[in-house]
N, C-alpha and C. Protein backbone atom coordinates (compact mmCIF):
# COMPACT_ATOMS: atom_id res chain seq x y z
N UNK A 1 72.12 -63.27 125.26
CA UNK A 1 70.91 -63.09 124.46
C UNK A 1 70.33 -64.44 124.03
N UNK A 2 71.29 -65.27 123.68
CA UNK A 2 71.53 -66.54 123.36
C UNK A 2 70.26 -67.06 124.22
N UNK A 3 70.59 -67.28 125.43
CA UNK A 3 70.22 -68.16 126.66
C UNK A 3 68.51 -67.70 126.78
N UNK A 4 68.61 -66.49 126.71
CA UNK A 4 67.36 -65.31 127.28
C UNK A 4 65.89 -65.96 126.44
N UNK A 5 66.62 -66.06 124.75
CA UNK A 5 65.65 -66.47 123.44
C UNK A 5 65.45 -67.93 124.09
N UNK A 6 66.25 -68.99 124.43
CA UNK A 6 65.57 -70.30 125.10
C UNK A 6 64.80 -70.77 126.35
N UNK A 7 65.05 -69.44 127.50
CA UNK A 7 64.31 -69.90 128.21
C UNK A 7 62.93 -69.23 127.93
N UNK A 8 62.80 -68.35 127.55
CA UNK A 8 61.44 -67.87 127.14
C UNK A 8 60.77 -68.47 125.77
N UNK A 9 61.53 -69.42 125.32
CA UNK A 9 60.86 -70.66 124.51
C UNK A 9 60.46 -71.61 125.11
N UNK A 10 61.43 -72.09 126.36
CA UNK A 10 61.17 -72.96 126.75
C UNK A 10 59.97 -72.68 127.71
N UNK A 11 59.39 -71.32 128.47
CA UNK A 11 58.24 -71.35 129.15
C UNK A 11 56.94 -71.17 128.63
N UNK A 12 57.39 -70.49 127.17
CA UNK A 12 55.93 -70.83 126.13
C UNK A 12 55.15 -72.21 126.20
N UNK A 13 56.08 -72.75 125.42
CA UNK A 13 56.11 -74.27 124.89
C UNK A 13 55.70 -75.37 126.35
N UNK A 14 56.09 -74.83 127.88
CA UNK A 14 56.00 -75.84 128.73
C UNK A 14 54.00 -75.25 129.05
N UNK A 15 54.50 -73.93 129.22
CA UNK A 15 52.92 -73.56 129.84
C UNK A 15 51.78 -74.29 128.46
N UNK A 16 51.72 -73.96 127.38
CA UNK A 16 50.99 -74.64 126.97
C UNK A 16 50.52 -76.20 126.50
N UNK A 17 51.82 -76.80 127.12
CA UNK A 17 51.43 -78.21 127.30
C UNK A 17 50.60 -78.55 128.37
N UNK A 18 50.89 -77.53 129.60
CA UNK A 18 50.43 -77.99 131.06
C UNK A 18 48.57 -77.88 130.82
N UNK A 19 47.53 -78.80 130.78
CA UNK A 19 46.67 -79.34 130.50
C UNK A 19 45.62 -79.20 132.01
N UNK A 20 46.75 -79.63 133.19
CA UNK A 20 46.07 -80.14 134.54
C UNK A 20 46.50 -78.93 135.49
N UNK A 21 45.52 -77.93 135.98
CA UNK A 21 45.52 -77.26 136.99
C UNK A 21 46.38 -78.44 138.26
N UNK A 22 46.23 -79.41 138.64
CA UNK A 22 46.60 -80.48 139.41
C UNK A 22 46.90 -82.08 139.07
N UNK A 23 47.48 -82.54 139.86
CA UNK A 23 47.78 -84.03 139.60
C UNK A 23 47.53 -84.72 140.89
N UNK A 24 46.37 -85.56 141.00
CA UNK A 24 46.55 -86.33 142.65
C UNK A 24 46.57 -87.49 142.56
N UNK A 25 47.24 -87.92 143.33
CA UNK A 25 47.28 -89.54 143.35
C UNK A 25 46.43 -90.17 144.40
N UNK A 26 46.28 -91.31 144.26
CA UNK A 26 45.19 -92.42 145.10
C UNK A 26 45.38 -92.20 146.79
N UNK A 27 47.01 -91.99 146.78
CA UNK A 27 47.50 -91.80 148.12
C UNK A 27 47.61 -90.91 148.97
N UNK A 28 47.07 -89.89 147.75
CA UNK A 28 46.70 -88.50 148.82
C UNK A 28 45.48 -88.68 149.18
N UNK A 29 44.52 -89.54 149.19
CA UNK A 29 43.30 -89.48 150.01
C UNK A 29 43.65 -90.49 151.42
N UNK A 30 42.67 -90.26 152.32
CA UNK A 30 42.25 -91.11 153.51
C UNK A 30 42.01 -92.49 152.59
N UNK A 31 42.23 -93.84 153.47
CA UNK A 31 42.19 -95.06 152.88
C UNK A 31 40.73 -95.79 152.95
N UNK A 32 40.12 -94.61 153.80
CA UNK A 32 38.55 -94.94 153.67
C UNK A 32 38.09 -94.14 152.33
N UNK A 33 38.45 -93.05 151.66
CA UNK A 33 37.54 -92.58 150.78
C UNK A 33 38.99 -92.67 149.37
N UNK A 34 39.47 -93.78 148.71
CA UNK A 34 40.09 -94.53 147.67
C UNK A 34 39.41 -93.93 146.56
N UNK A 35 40.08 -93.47 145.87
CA UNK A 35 39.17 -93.71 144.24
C UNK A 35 38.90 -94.69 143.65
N UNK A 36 38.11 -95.47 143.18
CA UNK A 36 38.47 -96.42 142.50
C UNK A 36 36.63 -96.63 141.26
N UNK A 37 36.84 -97.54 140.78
CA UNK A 37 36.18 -98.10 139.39
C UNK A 37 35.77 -99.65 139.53
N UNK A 38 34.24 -99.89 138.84
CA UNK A 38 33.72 -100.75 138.96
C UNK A 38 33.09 -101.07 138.32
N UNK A 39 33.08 -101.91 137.05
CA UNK A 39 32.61 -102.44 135.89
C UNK A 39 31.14 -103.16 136.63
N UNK A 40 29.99 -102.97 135.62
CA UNK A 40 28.64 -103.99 135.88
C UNK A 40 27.89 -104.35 134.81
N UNK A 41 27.03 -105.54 135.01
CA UNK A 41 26.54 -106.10 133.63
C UNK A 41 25.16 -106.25 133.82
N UNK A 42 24.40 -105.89 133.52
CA UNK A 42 22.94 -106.13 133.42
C UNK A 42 22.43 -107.73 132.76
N UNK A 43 21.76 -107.99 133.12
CA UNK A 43 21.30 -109.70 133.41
C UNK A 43 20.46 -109.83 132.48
N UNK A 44 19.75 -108.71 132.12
CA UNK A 44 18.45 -108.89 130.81
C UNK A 44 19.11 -108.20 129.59
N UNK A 45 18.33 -108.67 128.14
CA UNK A 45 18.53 -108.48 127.36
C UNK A 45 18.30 -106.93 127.16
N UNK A 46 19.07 -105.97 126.59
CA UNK A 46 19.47 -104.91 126.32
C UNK A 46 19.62 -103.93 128.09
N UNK A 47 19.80 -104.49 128.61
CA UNK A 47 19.87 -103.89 130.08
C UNK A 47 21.41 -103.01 130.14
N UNK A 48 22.46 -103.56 129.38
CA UNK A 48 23.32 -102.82 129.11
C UNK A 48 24.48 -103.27 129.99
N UNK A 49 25.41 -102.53 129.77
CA UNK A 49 26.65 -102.41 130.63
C UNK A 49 27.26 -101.38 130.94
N UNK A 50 28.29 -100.88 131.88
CA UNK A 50 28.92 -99.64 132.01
C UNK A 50 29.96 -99.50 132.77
N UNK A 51 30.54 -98.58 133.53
CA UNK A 51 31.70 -98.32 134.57
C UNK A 51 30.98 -97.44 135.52
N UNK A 52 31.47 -97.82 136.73
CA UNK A 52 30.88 -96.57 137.83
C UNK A 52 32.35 -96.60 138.84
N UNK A 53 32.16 -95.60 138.98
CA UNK A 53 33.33 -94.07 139.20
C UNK A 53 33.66 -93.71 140.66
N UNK A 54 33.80 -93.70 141.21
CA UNK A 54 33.99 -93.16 142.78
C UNK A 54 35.26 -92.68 143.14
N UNK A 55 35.05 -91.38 143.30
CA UNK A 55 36.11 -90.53 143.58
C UNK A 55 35.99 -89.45 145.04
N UNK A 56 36.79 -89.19 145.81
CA UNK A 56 37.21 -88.31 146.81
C UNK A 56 35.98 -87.22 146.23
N UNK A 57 35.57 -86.63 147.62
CA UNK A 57 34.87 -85.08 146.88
C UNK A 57 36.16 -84.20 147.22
N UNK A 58 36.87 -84.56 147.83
CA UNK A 58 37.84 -83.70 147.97
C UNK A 58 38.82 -83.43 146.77
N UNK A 59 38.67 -84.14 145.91
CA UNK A 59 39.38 -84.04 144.34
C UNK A 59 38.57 -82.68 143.91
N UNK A 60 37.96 -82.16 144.24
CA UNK A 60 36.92 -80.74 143.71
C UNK A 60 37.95 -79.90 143.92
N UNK A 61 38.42 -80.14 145.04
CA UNK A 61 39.41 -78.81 145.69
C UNK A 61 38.23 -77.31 145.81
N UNK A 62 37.13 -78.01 146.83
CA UNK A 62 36.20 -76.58 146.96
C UNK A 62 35.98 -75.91 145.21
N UNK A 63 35.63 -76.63 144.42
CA UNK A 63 35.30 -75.89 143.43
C UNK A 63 33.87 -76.82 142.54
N UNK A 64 32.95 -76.18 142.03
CA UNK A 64 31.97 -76.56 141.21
C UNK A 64 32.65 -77.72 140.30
N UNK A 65 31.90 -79.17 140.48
CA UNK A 65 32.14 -80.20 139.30
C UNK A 65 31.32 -79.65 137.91
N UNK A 66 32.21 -79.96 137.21
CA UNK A 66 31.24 -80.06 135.72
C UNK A 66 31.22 -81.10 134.88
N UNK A 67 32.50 -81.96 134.74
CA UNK A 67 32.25 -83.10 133.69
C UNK A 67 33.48 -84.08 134.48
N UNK A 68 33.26 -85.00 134.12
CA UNK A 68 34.72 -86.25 134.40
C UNK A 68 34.94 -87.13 133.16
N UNK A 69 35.89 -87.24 133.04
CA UNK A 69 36.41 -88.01 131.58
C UNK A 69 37.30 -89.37 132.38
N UNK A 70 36.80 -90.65 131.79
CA UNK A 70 37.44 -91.75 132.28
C UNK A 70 37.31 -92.78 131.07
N UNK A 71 38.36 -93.79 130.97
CA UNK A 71 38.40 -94.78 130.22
C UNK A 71 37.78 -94.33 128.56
N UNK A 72 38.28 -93.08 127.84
CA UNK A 72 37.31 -92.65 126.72
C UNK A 72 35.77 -92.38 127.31
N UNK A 73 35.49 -92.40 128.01
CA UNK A 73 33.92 -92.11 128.25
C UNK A 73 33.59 -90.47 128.88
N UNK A 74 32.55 -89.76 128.89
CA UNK A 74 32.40 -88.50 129.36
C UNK A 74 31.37 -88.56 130.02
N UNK A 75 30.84 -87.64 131.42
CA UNK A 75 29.59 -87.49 132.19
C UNK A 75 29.66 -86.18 132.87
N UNK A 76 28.60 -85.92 132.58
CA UNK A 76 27.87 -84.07 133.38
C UNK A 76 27.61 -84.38 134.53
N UNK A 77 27.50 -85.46 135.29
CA UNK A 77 26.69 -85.78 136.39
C UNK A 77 27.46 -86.55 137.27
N UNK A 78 27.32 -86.50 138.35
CA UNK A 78 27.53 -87.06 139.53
C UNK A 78 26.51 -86.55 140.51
N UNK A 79 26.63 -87.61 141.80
CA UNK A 79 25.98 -87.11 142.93
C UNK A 79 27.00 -87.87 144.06
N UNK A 80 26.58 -87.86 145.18
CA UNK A 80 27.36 -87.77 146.70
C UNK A 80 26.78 -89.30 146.95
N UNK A 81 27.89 -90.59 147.62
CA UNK A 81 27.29 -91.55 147.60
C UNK A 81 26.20 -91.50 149.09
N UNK A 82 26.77 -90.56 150.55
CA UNK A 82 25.76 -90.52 151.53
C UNK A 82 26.17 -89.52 151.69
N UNK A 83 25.21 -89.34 152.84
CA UNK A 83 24.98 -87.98 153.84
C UNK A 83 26.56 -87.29 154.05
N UNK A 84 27.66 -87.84 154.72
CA UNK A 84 28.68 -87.39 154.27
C UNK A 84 29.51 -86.66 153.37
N UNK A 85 29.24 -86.78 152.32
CA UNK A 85 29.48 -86.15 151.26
C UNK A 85 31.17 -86.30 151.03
N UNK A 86 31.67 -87.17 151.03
CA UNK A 86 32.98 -87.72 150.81
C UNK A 86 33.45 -88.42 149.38
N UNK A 87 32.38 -89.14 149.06
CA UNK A 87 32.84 -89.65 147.71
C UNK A 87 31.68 -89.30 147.09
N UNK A 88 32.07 -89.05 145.75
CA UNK A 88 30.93 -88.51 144.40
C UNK A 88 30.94 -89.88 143.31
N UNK A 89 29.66 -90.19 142.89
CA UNK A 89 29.57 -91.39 142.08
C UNK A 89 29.40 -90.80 140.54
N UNK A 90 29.78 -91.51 139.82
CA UNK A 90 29.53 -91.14 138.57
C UNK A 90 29.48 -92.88 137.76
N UNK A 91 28.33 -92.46 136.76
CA UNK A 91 27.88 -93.95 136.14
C UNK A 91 28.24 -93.96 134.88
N UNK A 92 28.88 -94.11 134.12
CA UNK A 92 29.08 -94.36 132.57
C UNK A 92 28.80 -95.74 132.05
N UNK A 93 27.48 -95.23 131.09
CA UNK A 93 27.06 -96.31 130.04
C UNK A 93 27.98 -96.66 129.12
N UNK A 94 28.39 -97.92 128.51
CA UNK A 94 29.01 -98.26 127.68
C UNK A 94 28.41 -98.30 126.80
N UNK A 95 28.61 -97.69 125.36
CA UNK A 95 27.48 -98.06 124.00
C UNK A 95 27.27 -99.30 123.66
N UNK A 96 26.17 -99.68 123.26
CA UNK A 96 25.88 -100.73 122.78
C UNK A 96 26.30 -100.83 121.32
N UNK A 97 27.80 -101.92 120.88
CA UNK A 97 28.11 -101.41 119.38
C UNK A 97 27.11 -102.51 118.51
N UNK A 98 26.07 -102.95 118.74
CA UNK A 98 25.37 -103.36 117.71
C UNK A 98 24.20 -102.82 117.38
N UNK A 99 24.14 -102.76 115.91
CA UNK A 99 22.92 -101.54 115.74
C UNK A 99 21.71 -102.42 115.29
N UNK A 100 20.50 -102.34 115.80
CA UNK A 100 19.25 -102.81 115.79
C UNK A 100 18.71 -102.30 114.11
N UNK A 101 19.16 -100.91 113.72
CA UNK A 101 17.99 -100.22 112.53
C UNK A 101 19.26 -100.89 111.45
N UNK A 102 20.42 -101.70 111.56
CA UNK A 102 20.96 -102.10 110.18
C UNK A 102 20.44 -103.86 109.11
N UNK A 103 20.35 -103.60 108.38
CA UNK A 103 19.85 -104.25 107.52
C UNK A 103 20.74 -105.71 106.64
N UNK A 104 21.13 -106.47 107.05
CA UNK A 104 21.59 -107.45 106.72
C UNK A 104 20.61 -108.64 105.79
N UNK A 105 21.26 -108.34 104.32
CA UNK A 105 20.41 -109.50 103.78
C UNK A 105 20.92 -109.68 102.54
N UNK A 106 20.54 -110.77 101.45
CA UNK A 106 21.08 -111.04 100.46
C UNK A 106 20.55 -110.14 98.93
N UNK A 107 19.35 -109.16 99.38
CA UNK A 107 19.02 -108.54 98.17
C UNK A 107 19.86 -107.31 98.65
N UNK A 108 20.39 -106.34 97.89
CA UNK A 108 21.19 -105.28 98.33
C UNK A 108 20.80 -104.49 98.29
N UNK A 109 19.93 -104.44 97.68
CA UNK A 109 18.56 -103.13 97.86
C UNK A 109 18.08 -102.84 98.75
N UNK A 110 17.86 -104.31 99.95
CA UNK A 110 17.63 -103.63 100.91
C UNK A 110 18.51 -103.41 101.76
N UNK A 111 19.74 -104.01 101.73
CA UNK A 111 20.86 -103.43 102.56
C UNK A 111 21.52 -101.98 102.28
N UNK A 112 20.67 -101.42 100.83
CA UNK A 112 21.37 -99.83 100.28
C UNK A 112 20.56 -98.96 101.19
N UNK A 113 19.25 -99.29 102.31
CA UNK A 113 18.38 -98.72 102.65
C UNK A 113 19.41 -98.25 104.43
N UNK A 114 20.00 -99.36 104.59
CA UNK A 114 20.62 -99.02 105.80
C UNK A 114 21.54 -96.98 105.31
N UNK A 115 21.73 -96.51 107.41
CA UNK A 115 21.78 -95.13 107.30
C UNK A 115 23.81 -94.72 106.98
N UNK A 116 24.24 -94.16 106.73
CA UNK A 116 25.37 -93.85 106.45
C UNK A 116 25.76 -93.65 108.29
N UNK A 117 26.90 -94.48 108.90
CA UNK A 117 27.49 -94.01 110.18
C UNK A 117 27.68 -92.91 110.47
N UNK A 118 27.34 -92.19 111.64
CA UNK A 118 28.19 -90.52 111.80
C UNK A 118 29.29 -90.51 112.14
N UNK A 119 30.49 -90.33 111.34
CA UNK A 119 31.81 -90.76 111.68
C UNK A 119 32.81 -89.09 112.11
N UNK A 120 32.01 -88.25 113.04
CA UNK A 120 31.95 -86.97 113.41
C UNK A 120 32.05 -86.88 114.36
N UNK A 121 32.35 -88.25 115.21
CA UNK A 121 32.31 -87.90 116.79
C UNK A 121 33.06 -87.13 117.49
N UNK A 122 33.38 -86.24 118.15
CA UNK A 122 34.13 -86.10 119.29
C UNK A 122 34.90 -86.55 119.52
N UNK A 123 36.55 -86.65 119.28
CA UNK A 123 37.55 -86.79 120.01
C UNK A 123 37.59 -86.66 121.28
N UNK A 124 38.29 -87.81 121.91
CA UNK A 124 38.37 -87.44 123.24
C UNK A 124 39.42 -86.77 124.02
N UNK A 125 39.12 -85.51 124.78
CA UNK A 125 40.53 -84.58 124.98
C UNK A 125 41.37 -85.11 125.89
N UNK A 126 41.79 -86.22 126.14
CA UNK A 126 42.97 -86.80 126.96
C UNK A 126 43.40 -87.73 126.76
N UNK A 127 44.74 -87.82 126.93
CA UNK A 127 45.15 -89.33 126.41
C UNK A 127 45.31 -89.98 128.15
N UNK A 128 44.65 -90.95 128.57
CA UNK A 128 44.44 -91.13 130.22
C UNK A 128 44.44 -92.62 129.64
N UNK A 129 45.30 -93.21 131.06
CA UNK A 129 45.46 -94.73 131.13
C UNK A 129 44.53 -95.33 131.99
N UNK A 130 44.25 -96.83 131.67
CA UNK A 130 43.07 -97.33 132.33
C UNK A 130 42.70 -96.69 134.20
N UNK A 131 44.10 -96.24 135.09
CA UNK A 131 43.86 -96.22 135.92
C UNK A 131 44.12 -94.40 136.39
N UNK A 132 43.58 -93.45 135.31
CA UNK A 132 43.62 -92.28 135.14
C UNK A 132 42.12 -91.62 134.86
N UNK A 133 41.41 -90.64 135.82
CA UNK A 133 40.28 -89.74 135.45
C UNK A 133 40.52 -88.40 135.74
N UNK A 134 40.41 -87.76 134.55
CA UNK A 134 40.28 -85.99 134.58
C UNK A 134 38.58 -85.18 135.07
N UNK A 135 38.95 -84.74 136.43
CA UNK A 135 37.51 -83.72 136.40
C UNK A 135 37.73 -82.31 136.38
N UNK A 136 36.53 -82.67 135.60
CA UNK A 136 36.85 -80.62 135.07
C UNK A 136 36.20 -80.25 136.27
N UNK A 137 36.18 -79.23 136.79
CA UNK A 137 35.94 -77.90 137.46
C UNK A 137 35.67 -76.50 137.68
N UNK A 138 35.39 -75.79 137.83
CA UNK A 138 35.34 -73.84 138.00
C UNK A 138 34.67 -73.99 139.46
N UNK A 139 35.39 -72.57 139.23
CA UNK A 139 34.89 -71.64 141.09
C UNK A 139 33.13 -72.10 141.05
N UNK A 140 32.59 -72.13 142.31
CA UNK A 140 31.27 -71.94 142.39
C UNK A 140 30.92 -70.46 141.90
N UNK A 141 29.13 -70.48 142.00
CA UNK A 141 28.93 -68.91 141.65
C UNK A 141 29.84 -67.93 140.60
N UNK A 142 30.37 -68.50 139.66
CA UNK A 142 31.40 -67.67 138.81
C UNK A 142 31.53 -68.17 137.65
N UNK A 143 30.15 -68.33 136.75
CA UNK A 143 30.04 -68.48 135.23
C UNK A 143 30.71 -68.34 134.29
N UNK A 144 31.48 -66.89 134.84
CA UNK A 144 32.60 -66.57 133.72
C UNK A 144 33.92 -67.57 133.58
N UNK A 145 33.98 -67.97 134.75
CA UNK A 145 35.42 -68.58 135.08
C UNK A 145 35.58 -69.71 134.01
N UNK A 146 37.39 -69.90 134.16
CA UNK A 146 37.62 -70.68 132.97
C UNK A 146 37.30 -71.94 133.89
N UNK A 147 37.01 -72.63 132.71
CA UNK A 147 37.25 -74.43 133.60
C UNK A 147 38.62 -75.26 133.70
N UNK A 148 38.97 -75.49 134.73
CA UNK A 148 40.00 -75.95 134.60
C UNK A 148 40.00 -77.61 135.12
N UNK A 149 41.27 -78.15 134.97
CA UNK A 149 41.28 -79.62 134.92
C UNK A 149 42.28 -80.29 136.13
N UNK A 150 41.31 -81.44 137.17
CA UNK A 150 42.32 -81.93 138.25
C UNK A 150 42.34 -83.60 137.42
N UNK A 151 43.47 -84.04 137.57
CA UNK A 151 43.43 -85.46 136.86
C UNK A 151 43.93 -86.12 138.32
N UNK A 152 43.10 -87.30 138.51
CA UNK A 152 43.35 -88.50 139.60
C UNK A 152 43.91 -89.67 138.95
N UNK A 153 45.49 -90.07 139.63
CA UNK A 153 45.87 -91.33 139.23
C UNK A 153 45.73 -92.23 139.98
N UNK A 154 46.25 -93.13 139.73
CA UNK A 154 46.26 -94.68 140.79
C UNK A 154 44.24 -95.24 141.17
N UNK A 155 43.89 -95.38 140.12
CA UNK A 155 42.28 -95.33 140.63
C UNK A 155 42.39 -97.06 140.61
N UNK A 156 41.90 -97.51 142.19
CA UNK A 156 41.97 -98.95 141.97
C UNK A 156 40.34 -99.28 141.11
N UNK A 157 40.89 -100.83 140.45
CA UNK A 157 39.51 -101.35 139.99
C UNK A 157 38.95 -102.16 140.83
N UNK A 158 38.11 -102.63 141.44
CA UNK A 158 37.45 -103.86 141.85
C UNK A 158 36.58 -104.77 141.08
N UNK A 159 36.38 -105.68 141.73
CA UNK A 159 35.47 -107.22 140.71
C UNK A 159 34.27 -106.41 139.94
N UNK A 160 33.91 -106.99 139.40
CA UNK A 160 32.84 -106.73 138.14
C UNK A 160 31.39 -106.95 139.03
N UNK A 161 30.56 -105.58 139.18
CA UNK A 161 29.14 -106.66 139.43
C UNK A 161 28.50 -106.90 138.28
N UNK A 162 27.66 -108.46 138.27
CA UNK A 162 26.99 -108.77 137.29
C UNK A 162 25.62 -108.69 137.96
N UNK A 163 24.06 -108.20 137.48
CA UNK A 163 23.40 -107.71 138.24
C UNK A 163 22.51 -108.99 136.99
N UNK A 164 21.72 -109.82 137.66
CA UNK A 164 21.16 -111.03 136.78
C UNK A 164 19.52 -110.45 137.15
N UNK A 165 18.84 -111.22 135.92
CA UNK A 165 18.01 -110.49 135.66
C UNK A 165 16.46 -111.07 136.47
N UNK A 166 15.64 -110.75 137.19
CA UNK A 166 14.65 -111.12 137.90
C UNK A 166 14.52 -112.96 137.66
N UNK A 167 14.00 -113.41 138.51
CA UNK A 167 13.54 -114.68 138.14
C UNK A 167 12.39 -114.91 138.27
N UNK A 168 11.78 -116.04 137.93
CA UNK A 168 10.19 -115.87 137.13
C UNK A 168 9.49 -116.41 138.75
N UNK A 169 8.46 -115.68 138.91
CA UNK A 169 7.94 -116.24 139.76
C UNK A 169 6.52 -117.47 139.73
């Protein structure tokens, strides 16, 4: 009876840890279509910065994309880099942490005018290491369906593009 009460603790407790419909690694793809990540910097002032994403379409496993979670960041979107349809790109903006509407000055009156932070954000649902992305998924055509989660490891990084900003003609 003993034994009976632990393993049916122990399959509670495992099933609801299990998070990832799947786990794939870098090496289950062809060495032409790699996952990997690519930091870029915009050359003009507020042009920004971000990460862009490239992953197998075969990480779908034949099923509807809906979101990808990488490095803390989240995106609804992707598209197909060519006609092929082998790798899916995804672009994540990095926030800009300096705020333009805050008020720095020596009367405090007008620094009492600055807005209270929204400190309400969204947790992010995975704990994923720099070289770890979760994409969510569901069946095509099947709204109801739950979404479930494939996580890709081993995502190589490559060099940084820095994209500089027009020059004056």
């Amino acid at each position: 009876m003993k034994l009976a009460y632990i393993l049916i603790t122990f399959a509670l407790t495992s099933c609801g840890a299990q998070k990832f419909a799947t786990t794939l690694k870098a090496s289950d793809f062809s060495k032409y279509v790699q996952p990997y990540a690519q930091a870029w910097s915009g050359g003009a002032p507020g042009s920004g910065n971000g990460i862009t994403l490239f992953f197998p379409t075969q990480a779908l496993q034949n099923n509807e994309f809906v979101a990808v979670y990488f490095r803390g960041l989240m995106a609804e979107n992707s598209s197909y880099t060519s006609d092929d349809r082998e790798l899916m790109v995804t672009r994540f903006m990095i926030p800009n942490k300096e705020r333009k509407d805050v008020v720095m000055h020596l009367d405090s009156n007008k620094e009492a005018a600055n807005e209270i932070p929204d400190v309400n954000q969204k947790e992010f649902p995975f704990e994923l290491k720099d070289d770890e992305a979760v994409i969510a998924v569901k069946p095509y055509n099947d709204n109801d369906a739950e979404v479930s989660y494939i996580k890709i490891t081993g995502i190589q990084e490559r060099q940084q593009l820095f994209m500089p900003s027009m020059s004056k003609q």
